[in-house]
Protein backbone atom coordinates (compact mmCIF):
# COMPACT_ATOMS: atom_id res chain seq x y z
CA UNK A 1 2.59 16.10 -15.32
CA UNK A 2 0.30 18.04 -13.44
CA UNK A 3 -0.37 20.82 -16.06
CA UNK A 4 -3.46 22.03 -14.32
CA UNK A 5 -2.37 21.76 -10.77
CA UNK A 6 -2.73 25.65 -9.82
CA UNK A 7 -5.53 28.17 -9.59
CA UNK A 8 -7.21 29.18 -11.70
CA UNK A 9 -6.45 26.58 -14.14
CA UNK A 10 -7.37 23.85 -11.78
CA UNK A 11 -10.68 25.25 -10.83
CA UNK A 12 -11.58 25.65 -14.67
CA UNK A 13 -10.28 21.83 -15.24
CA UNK A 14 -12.41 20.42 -13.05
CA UNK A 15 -15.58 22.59 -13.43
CA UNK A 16 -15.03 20.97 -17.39
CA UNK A 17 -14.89 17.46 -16.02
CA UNK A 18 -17.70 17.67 -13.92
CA UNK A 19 -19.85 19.22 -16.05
CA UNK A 20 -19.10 16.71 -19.13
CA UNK A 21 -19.02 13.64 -17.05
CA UNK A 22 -22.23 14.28 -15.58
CA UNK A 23 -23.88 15.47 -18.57
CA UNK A 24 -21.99 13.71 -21.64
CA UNK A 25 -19.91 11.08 -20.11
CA UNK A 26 -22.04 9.63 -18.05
CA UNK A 27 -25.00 8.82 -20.45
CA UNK A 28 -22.41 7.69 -22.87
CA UNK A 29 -20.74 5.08 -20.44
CA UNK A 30 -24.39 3.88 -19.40
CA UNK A 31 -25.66 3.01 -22.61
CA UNK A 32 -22.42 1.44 -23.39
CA UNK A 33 -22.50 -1.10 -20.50
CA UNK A 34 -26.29 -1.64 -20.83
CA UNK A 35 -24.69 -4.18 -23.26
CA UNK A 36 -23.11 -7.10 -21.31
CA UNK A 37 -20.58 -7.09 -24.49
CA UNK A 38 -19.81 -3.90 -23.78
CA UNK A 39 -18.16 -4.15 -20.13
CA UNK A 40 -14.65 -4.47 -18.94
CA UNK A 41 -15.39 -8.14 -18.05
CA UNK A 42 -18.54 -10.18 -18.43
CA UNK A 43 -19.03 -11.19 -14.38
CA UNK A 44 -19.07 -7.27 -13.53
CA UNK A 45 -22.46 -6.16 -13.65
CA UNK A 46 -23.59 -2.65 -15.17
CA UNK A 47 -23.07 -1.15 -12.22
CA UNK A 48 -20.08 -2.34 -10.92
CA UNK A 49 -18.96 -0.99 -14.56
CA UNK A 50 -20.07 2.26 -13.87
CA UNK A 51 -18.81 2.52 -10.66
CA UNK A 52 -14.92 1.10 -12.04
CA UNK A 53 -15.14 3.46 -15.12
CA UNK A 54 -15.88 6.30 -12.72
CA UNK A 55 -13.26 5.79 -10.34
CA UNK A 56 -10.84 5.32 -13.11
CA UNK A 57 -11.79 8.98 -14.68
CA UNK A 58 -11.66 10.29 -11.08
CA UNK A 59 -7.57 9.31 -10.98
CA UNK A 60 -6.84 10.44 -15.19
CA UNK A 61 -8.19 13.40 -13.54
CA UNK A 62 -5.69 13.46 -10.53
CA UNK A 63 -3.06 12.94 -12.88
CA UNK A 64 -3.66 16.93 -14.52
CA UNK A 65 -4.74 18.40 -10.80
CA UNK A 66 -2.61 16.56 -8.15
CA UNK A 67 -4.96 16.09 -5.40
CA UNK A 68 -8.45 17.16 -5.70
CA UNK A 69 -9.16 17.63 -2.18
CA UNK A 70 -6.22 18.12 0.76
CA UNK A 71 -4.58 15.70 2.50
CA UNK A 72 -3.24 15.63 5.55
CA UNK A 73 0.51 14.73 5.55
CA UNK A 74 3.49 14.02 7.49
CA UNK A 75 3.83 17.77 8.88
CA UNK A 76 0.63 17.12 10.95
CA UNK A 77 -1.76 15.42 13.21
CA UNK A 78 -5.31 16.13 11.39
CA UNK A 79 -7.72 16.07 14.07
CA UNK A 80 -10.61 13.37 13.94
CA UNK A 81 -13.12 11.99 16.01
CA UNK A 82 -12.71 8.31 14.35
CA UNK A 83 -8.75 7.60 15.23
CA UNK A 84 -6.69 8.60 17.80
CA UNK A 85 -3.51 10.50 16.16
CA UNK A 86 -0.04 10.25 17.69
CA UNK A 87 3.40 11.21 16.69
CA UNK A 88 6.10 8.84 16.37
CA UNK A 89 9.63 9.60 16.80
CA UNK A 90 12.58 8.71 14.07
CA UNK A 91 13.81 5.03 15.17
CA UNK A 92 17.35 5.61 16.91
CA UNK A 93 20.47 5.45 14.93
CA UNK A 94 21.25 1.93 16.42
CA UNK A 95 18.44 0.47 14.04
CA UNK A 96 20.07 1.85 10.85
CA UNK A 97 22.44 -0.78 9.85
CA UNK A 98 24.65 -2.01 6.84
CA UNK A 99 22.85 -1.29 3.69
CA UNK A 100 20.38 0.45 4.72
CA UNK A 101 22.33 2.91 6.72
CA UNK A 102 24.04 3.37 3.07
CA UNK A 103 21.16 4.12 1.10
CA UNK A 104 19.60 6.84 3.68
CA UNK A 105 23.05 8.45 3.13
CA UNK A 106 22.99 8.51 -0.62
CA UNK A 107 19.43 9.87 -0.09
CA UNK A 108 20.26 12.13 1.94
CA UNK A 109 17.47 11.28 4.13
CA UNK A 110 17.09 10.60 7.69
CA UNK A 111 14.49 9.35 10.43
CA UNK A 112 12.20 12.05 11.37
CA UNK A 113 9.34 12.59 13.97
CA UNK A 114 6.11 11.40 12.16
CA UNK A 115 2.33 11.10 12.81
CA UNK A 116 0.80 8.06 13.16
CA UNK A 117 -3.57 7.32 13.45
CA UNK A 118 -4.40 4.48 16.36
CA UNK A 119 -7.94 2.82 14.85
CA UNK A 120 -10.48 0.12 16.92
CA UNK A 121 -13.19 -2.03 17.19
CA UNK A 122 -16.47 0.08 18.29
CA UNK A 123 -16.43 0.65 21.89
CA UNK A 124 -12.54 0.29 22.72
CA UNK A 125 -10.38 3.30 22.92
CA UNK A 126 -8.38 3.48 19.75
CA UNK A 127 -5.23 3.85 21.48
CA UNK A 128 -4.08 0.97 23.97
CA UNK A 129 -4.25 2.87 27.55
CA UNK A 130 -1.99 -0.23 28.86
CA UNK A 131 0.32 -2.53 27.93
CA UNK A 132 -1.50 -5.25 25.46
CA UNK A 133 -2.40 -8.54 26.81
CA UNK A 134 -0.31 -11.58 26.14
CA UNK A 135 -1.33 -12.59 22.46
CA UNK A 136 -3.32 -9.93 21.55
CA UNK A 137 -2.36 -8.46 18.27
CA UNK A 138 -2.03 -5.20 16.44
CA UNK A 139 -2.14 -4.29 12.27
CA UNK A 140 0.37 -1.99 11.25
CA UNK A 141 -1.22 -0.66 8.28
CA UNK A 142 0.97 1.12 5.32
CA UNK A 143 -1.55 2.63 2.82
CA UNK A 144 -1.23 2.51 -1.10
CA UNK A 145 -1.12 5.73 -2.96
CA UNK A 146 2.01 4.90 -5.26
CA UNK A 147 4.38 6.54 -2.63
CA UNK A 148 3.36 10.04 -3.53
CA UNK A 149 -0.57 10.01 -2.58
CA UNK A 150 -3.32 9.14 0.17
CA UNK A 151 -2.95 9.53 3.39
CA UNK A 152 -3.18 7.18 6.36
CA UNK A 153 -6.05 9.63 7.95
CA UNK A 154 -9.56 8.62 8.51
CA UNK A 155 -10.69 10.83 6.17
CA UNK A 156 -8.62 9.51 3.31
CA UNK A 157 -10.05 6.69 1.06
CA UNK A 158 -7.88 4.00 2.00
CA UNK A 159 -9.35 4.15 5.52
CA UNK A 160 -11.72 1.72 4.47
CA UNK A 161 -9.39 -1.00 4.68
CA UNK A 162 -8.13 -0.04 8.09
CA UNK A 163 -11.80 0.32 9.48
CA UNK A 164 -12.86 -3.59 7.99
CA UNK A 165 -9.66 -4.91 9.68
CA UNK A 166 -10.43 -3.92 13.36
CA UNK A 167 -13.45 -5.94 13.09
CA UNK A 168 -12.37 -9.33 11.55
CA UNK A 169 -10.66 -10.78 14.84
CA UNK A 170 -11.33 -10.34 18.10
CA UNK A 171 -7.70 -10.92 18.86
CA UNK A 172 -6.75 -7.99 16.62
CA UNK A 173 -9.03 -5.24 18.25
CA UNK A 174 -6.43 -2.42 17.10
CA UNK A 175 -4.52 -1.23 13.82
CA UNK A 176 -1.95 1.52 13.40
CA UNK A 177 -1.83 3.53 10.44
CA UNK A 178 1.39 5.29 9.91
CA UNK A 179 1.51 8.90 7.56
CA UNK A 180 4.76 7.97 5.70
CA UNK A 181 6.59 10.71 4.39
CA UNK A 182 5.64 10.68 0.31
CA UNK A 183 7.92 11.35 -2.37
CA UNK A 184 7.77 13.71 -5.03
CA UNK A 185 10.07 15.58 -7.56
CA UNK A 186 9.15 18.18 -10.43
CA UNK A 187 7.06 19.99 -10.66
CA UNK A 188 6.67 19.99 -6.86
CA UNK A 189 9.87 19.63 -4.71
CA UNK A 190 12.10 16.77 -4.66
CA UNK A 191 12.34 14.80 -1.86
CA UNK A 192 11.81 11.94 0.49
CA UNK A 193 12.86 9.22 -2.21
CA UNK A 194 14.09 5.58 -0.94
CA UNK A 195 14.48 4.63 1.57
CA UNK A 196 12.45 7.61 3.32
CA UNK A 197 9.21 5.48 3.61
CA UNK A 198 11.16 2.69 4.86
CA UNK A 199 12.58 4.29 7.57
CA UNK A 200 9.57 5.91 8.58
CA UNK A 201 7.74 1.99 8.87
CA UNK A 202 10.93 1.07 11.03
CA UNK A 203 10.50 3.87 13.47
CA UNK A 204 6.96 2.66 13.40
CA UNK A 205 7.53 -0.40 13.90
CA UNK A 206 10.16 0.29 16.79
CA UNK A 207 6.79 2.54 18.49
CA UNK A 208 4.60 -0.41 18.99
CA UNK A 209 7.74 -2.52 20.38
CA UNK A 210 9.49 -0.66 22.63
CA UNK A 211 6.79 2.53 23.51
CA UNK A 212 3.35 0.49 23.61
CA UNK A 213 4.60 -2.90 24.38
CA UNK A 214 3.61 -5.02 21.87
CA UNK A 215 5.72 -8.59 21.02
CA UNK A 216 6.61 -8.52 17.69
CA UNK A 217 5.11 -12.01 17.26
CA UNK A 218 2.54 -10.38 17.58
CA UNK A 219 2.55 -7.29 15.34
CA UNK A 220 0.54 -8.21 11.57
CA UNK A 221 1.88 -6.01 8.41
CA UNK A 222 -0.29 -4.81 6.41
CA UNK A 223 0.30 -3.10 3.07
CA UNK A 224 -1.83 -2.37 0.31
CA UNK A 225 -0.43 -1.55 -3.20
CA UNK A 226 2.51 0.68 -2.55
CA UNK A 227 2.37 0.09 1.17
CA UNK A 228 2.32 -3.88 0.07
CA UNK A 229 6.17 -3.01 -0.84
CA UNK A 230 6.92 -1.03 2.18
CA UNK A 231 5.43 -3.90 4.04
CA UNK A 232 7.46 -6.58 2.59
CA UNK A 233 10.85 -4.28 2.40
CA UNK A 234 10.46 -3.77 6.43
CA UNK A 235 9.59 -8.16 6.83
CA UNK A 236 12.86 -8.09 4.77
CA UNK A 237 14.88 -5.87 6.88
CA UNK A 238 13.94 -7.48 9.70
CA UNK A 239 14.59 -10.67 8.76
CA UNK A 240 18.05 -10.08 7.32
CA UNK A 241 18.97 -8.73 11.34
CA UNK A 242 17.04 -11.07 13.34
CA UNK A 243 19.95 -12.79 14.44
CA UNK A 244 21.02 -9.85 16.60
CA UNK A 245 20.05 -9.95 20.14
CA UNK A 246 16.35 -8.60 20.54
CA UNK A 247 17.92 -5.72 23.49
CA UNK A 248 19.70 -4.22 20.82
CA UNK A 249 17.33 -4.88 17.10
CA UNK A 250 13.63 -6.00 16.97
CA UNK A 251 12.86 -9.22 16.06
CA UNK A 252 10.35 -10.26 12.52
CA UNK A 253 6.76 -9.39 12.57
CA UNK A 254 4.39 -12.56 13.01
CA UNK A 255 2.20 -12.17 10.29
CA UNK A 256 2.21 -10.29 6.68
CA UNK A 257 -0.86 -9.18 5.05
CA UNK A 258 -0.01 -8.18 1.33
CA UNK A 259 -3.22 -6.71 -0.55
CA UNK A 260 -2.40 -5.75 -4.05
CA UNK A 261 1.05 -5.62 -3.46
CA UNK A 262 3.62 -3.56 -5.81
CA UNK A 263 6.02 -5.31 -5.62
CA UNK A 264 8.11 -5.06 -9.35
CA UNK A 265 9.01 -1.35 -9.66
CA UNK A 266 11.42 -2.02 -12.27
CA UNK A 267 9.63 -3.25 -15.71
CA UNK A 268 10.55 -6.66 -15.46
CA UNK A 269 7.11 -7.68 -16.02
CA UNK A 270 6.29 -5.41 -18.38
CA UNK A 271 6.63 -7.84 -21.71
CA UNK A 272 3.87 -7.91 -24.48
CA UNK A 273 0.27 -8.89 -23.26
CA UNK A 274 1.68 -8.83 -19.60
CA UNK A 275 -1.33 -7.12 -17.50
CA UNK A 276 0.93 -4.51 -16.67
CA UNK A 277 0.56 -3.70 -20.42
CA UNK A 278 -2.92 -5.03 -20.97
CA UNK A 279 -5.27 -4.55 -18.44
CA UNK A 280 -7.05 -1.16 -19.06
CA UNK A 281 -9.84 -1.91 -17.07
CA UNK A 282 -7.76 -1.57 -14.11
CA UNK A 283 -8.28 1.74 -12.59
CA UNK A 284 -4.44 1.96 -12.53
CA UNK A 285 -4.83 1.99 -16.40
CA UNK A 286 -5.94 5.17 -16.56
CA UNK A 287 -3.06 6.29 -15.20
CA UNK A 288 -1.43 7.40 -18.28
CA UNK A 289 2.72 6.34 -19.01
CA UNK A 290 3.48 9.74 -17.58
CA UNK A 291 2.04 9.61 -14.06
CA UNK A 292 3.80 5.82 -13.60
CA UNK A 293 7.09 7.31 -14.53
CA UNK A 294 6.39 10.32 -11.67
CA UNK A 295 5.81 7.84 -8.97
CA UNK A 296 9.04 5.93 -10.08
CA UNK A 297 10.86 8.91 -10.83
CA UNK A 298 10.02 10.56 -7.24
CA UNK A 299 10.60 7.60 -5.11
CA UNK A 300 13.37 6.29 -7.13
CA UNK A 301 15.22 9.36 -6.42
CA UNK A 302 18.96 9.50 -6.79
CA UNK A 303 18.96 5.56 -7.85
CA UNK A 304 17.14 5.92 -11.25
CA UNK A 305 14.98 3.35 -12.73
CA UNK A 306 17.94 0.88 -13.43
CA UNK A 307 18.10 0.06 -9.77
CA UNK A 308 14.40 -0.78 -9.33
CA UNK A 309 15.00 -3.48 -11.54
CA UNK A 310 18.10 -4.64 -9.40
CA UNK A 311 17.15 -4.02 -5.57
CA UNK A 312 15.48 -6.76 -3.81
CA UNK A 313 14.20 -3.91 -0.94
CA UNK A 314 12.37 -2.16 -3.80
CA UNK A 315 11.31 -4.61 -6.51
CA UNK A 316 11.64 -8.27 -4.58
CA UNK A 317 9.59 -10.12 -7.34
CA UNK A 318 12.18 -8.78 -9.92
CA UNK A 319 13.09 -11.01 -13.22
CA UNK A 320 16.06 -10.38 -13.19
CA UNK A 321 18.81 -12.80 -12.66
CA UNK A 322 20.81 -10.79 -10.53
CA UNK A 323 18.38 -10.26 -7.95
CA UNK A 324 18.36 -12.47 -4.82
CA UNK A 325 15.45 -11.66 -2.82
CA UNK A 326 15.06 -14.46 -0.83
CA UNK A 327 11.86 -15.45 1.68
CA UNK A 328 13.51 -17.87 4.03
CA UNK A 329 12.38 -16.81 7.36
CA UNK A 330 9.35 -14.76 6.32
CA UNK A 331 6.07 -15.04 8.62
CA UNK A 332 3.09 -16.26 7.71
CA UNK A 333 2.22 -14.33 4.76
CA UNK A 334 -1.48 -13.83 3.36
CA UNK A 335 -1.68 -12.04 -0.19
CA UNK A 336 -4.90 -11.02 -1.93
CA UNK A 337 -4.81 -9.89 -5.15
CA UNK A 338 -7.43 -9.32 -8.43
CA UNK A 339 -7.23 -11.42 -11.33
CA UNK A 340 -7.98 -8.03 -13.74
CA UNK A 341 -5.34 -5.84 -11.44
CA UNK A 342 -3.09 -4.63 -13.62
CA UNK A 343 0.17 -5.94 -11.16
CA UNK A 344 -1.35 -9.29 -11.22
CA UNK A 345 1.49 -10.77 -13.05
CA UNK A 346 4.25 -9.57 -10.42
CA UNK A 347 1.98 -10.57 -7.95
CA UNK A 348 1.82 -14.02 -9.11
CA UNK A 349 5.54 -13.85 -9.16
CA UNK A 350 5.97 -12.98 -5.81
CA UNK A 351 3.63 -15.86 -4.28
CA UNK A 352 5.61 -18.31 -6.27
CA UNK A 353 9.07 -17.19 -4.91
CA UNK A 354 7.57 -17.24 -1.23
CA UNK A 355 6.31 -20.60 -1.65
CA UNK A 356 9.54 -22.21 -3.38
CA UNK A 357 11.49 -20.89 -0.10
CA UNK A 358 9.34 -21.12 2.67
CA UNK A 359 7.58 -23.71 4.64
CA UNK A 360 4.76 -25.34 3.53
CA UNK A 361 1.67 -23.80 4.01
CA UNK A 362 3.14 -20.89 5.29
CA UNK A 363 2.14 -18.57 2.10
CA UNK A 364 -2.05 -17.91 1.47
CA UNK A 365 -3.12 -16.75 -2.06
CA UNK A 366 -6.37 -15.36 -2.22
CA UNK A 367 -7.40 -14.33 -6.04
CA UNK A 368 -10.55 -12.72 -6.45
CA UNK A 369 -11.94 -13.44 -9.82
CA UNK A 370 -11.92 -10.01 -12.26
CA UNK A 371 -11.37 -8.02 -9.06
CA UNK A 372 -9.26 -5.04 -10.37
CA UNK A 373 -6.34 -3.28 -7.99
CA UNK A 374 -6.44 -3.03 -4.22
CA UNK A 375 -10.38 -3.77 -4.70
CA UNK A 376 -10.51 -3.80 -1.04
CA UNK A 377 -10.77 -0.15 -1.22
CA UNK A 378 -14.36 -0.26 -2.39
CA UNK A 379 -17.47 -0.96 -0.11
CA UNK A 380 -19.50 -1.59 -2.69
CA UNK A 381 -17.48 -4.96 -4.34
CA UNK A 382 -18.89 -7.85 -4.66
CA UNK A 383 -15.38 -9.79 -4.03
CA UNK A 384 -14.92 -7.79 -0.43
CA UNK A 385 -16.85 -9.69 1.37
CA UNK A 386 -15.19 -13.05 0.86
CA UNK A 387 -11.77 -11.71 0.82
CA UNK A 388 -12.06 -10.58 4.09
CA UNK A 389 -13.69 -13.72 5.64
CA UNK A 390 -10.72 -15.42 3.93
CA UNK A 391 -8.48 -12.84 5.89
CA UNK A 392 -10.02 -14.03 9.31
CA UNK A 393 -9.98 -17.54 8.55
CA UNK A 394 -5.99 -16.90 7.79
CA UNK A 395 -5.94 -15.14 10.98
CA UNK A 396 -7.50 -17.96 12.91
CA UNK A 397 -5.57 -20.34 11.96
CA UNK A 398 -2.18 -18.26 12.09
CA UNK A 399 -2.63 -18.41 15.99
């Protein structure tokens, strides 16, 4: 992994790749998907091909280089004119409980002080200047990025998402983007593995309760990808405590917003002709076997990969028998997910475990027809549009 990650190797690398995409790749791909045969699926057109097969050489390329441009991280609040950053301190020793307390031992990881990055709809202040109104509501946004990459700045790709939220529902005119600690492990240092992230959303999550004032009937999760997991581990933790008084543990979110979620870290779903296996067209399939086994590998930490398959916290649409991840009590719960995204099959797993144990009509699935993974991402697709009407309609109605 990572071979060409320092200087002067990297610059080299990706002078190569720039040069031969623009001037060999390029043409090649374009006369390719002039044919309508030619392209990943018939609906996309040629440019929507081009713009896919681009994105997907832009991560192979990640996958030598680690990341091609900084990103701001935990250690720091990146300045910006477009968010309001904050920091957010570790949640207080009373909220680690039972297993969870277990696992941060075995981790050897701990809540820390981390930044967080306030966004709103045009002409409010990003960051509430007094307590919210009764019934107005917040996103708490986790971003994707596999739990080593992106960054929950405005300058980071995945801001995209956050930005088209604040302006869906007048009732939601804020969303909080928490900068999660991210894993790694060799070549770079090891650390932060499970349940690191998790505690980090917690402490979050404690922040909008008890500091700004929000109910938590009021507070939407959001995850995409990666943060689709952190989303639904926190609704889990939640849940499993939310017969504790509310003075001493925070009660469930009111609404879950799962886009693209990750949610089968094991390889439970990874049988012949799955779409984990299958569906190359998926800008996750250019992540070679390698850089899925780093991910894993760095987040997994200490637990290896036999308890991804196991852990209902990490892999909650799971195959295996001896997982009980159960839904009763979840919120509402919208998911959105692409019908050529390469977790599609997990995905589909997931809705049909929420359904079987929780009231009807309590679980939305949105499919967006060939729409690869955590589509919402890109401007530019032709499936954005709709998915986020169907997003306010949810939100309408979830009132």
């Amino acid at each position: 992994m990572y071979e060409c990650m320092h200087q002067p190797l990297k610059g080299l690398y990706l002078c190569y790749q720039l040069i031969s995409t623009i001037f060999i790749r390029m043409p090649i791909w374009s006369l390719q998907y002039s044919l309508p045969s030619k392209r990943p699926r018939s609906t996309w057109s040629w440019g929507h091909a081009m713009l896919m097969r681009l994105v997907r050489h832009v991560v192979h390329i990640s996958s030598y280089t680690g990341a091609i441009f900084p990103q701001p991280d935990h250690r720091a609040l990146a300045p910006t004119e477009e968010a309001e950053g904050v920091w957010v301190e570790g949640a207080p020793s009373k909220l680690i409980k039972d297993e969870l307390k277990i696992l941060a031992s075995v981790s050897e990881v701990a809540p820390d002080r981390i930044p967080g990055y306030w966004y709103s709809r045009s002409g409010a202040p990003p960051k509430p200047t007094q307590p919210p109104q009764p019934g107005e509501k917040v996103f708490y946004f986790f971003h994707a990025g596999g739990f080593t990459h992106v960054s929950a700045h405005p300058k980071d790709f995945s801001a995209s998402i956050t930005r088209s939220l604040v302006d869906l529902d007048k009732s939601v005119p804020r969303a909080f983007a928490l900068e999660y600690r991210l894993s790694s492990t060799h070549p770079f240092p090891k650390r932060f593995p499970f349940p690191a992230a998790l505690l980090d959303c917690l402490s979050g999550y404690n922040y909008l309760v008890e500091e700004i004032g929000y109910e938590p009937s009021d507070i939407i999760l959001v995850g995409a990808s990666a943060g689709g997991n952190l989303a639904l581990a926190l609704c889990r933790y939640l849940v499993e405590h939310k017969s504790l008084p509310k003075a001493e543990f925070p009660a469930p979110p009111g609404n879950l917003l799962l886009l693209s979620p990750w949610v089968d870290v094991g390889n439970s779903h990874e049988w012949p002709g799955s779409s984990s296996l299958t569906f190359n067209m998926d800008f996750l399939g250019s992540l070679n076997t390698r850089s899925m086994l780093y991910s894993k590998q760095a987040f997994l930490g200490p637990y290896g990969f036999g308890f991804a398959i196991l852990n209902r916290y990490i892999s909650p649409a799971s195959l295996h028998p001896s997982v009980h991840a159960h839904f009763q009590g979840f919120p509402h719960t919208f998911i959105a997910v692409g019908t050529a995204d390469r977790f599609l099959d997990q995905i589909r797993t997931l809705k049909r475990k929420m359904v079987s144990e929780m009231d009807e009509g309590e679980v939305t699935f949105f499919e967006a027809q060939d729409a690869v993974h955590d589509y919402l991402l890109f401007k530019w697709h032709p499936h954005r549009p709709a998915t986020l009407k169907a997003i306010a309609t949810w939100l309408s109605e979830s009132r």
